[in-house]
Protein backbone atom coordinates (compact mmCIF):
# COMPACT_ATOMS: atom_id res chain seq x y z
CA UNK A 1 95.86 100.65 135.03
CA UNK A 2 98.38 98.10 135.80
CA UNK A 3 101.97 99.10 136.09
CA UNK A 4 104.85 98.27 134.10
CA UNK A 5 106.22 95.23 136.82
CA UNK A 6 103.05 93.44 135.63
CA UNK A 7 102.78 94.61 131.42
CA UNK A 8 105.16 91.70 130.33
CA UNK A 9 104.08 92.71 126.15
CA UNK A 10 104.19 96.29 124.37
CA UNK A 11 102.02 96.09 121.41
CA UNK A 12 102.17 98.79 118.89
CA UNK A 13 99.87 99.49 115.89
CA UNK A 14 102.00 100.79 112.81
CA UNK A 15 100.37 103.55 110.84
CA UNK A 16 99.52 106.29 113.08
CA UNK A 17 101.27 105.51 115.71
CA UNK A 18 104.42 104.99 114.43
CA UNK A 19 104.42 105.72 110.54
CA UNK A 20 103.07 108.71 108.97
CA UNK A 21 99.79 107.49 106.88
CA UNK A 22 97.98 110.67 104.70
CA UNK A 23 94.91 107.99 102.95
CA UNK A 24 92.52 109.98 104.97
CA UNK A 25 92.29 112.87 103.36
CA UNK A 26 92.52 110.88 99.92
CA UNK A 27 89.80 108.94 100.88
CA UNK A 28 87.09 111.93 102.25
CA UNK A 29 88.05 113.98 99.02
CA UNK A 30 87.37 110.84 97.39
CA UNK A 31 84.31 110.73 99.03
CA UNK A 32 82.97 114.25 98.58
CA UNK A 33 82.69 115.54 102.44
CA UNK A 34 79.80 113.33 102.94
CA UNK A 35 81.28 111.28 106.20
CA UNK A 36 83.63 112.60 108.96
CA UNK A 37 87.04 111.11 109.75
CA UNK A 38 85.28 108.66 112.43
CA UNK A 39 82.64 107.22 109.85
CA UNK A 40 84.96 107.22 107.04
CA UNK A 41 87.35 104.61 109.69
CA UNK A 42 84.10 102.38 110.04
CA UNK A 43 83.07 102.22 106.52
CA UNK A 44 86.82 101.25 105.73
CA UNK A 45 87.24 98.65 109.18
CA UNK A 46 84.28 97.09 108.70
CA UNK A 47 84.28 97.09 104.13
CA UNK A 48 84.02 93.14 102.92
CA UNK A 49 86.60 94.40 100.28
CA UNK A 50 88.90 96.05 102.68
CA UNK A 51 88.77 92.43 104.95
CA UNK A 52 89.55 90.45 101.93
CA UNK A 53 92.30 92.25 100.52
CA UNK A 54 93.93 93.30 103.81
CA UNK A 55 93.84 89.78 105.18
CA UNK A 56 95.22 88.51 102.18
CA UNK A 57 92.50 87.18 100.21
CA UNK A 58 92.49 89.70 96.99
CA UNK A 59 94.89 91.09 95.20
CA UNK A 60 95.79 94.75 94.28
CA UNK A 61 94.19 94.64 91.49
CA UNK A 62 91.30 93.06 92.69
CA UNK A 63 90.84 95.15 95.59
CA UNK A 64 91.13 98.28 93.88
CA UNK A 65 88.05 97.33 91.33
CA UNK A 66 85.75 96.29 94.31
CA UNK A 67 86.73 99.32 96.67
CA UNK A 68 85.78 101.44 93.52
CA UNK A 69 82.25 99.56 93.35
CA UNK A 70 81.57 99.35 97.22
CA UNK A 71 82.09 103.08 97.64
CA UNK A 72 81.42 104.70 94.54
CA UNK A 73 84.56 106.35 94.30
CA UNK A 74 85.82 108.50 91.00
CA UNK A 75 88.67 107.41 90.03
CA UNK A 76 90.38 104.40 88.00
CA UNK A 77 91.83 101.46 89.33
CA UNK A 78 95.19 101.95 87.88
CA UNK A 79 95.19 105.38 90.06
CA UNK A 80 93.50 103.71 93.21
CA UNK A 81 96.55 101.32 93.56
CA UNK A 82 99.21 104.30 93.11
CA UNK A 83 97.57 106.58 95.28
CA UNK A 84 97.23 103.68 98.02
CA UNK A 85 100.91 102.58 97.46
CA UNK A 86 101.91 106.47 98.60
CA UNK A 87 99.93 106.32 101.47
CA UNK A 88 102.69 104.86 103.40
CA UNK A 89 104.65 107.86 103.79
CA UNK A 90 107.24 107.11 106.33
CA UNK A 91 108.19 107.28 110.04
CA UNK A 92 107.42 110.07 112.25
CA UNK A 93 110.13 111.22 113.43
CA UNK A 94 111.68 109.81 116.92
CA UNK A 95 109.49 106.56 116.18
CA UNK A 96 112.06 104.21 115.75
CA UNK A 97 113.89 105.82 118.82
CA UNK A 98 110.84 104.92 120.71
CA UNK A 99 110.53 101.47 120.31
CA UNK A 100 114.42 100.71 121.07
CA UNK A 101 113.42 103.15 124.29
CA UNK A 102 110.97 100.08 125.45
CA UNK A 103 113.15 97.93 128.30
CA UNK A 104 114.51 94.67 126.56
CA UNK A 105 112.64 92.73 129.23
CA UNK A 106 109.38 93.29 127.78
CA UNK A 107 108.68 91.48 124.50
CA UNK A 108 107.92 94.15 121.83
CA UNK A 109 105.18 93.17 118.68
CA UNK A 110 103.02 95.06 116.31
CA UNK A 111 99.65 94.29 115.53
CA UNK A 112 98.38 96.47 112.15
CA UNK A 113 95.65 95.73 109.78
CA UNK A 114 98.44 96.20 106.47
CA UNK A 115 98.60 94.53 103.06
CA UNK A 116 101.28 93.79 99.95
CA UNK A 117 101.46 97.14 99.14
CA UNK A 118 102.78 98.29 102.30
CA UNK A 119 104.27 95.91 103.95
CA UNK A 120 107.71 95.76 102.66
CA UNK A 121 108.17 99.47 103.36
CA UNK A 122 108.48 97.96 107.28
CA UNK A 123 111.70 96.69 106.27
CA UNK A 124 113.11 100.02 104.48
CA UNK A 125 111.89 102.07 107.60
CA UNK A 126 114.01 99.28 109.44
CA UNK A 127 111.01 98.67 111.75
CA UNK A 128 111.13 95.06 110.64
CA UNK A 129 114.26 94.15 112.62
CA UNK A 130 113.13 96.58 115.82
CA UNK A 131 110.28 93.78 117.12
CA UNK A 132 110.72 90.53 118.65
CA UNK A 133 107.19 89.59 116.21
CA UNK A 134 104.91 91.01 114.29
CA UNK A 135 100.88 90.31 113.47
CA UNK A 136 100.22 91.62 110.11
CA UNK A 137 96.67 90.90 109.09
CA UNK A 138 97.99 89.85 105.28
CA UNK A 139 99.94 87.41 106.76
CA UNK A 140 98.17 86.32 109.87
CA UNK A 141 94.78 86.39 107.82
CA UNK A 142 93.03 87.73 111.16
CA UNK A 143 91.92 91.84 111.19
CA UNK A 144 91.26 94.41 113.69
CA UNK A 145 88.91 94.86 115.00
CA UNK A 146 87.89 90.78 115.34
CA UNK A 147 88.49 89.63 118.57
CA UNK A 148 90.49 86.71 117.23
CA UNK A 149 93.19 89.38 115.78
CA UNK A 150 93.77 90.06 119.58
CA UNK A 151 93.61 86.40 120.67
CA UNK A 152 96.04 85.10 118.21
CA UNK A 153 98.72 87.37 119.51
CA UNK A 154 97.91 85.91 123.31
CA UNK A 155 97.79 82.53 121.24
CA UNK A 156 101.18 82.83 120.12
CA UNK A 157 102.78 84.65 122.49
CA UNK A 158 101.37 82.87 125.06
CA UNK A 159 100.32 85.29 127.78
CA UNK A 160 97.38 87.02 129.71
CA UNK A 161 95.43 89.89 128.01
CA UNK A 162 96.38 91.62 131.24
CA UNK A 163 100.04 91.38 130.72
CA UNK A 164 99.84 93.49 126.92
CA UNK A 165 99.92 97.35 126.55
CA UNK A 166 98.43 98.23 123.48
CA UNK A 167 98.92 101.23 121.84
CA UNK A 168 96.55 101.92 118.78
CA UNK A 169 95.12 105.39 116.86
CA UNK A 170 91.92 103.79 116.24
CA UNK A 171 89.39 104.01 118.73
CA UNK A 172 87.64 100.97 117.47
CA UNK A 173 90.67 98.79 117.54
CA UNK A 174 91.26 100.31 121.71
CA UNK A 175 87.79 99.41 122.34
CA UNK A 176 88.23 95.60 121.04
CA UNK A 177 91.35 95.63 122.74
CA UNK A 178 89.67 96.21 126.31
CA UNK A 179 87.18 93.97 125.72
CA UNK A 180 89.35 91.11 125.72
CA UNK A 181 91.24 92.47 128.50
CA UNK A 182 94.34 93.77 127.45
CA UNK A 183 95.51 97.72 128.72
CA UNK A 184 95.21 99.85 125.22
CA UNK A 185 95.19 103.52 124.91
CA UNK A 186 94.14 105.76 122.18
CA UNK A 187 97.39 107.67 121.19
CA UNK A 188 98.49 109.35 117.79
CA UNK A 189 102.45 109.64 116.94
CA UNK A 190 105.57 108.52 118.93
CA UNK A 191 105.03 111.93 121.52
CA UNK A 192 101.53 110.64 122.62
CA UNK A 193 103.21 106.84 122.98
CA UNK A 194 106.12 107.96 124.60
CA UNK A 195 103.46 110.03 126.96
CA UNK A 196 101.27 106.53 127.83
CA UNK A 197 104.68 104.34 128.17
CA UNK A 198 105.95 106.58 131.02
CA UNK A 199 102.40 107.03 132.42
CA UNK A 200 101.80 103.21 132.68
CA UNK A 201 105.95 103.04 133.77
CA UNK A 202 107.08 101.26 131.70
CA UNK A 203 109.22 104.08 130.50
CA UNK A 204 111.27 106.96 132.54
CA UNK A 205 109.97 110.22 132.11
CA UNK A 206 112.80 111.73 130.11
């Protein structure tokens, strides 16, 4: 791994790295046990209905009837959307801390597959204001993990894969990541961040 003299971007995902998410266990009750954790995170990454809505393209409403459909799932619409509205719990705790930890001379972005529902909560959390950009697929219109999510943050920040850290929960989203070059590592909550920051130097150890 390249050290921190030659990472020149920190890019964080959002929900489960930073913020607290609790869909998953919604989602395999919903489900009945019949997929683990893992293939429940590829039916949802790689759903036509999840795409479309989180990239924009459907509305709450909309999505809520066609996730219903796609996976067979028992319960009403009205309920999907208010359960999926909680499932944006909050920040864990010391995540904000972390990212104002990362040395002003890197530039610091997110890139999270988000939607409507959730987005604004970035701005109660007061993550908004604590990145220099941010890639949301709802508002970029591009989704992990499609290579051209990752390319359209080199696009527009206009750097080298090998110059971006990326720090991500999802192993599919680190895998697409490496293939286009950039340094990503699999990490859950701000301790495991704050564990791969210092390890790749571009943080202290405390």
């Amino acid at each position: 791994m390249k050290t921190a003299p030659q990472i020149d971007v920190v890019l964080f995902d959002v929900g489960g790295v930073l913020v607290e998410l609790r869909g998953i266990a919604t989602m395999l009750g919903w489900l009945g046990g019949s997929v683990s954790v893992e293939e429940m995170w590829r039916l949802w990454l790689s759903s036509p209905v999840v795409r479309r809505f989180e990239t924009g393209r459907a509305t709450p409403g909309e999505f809520a009837e066609q996730i219903i459909g796609e996976l067979s799932l028992p319960v009403s619409p009205k309920d999907f959307v208010a359960s999926f509205e909680s499932w944006f719990v909050g920040l864990h705790p010391g995540a904000l801390e972390l990212v104002h930890s990362v040395p002003a001379r890197y530039t610091r972005a997110t890139l999270c597959n988000t939607s409507v529902l959730h987005w604004p909560r970035m701005r109660e959390v007061q993550l908004e204001d604590a990145f220099h950009h941010h890639f949301a697929s709802h508002l970029s219109g591009k989704i992990k993990p499609d290579r051209d999510a990752y390319q359209n943050v080199l696009d527009t920040l206009g750097c080298n894969a090998e110059s971006v850290f990326f720090l991500d929960d999802n192993h599919l989203n680190i895998e697409a990541a490496r293939l286009i070059g950039m340094h990503a590592i699999q990490v859950r909550g701000p301790a495991e961040a704050r564990q791969a920051l210092v390890e790749a130097g571009i943080l202290s150890p405390a």
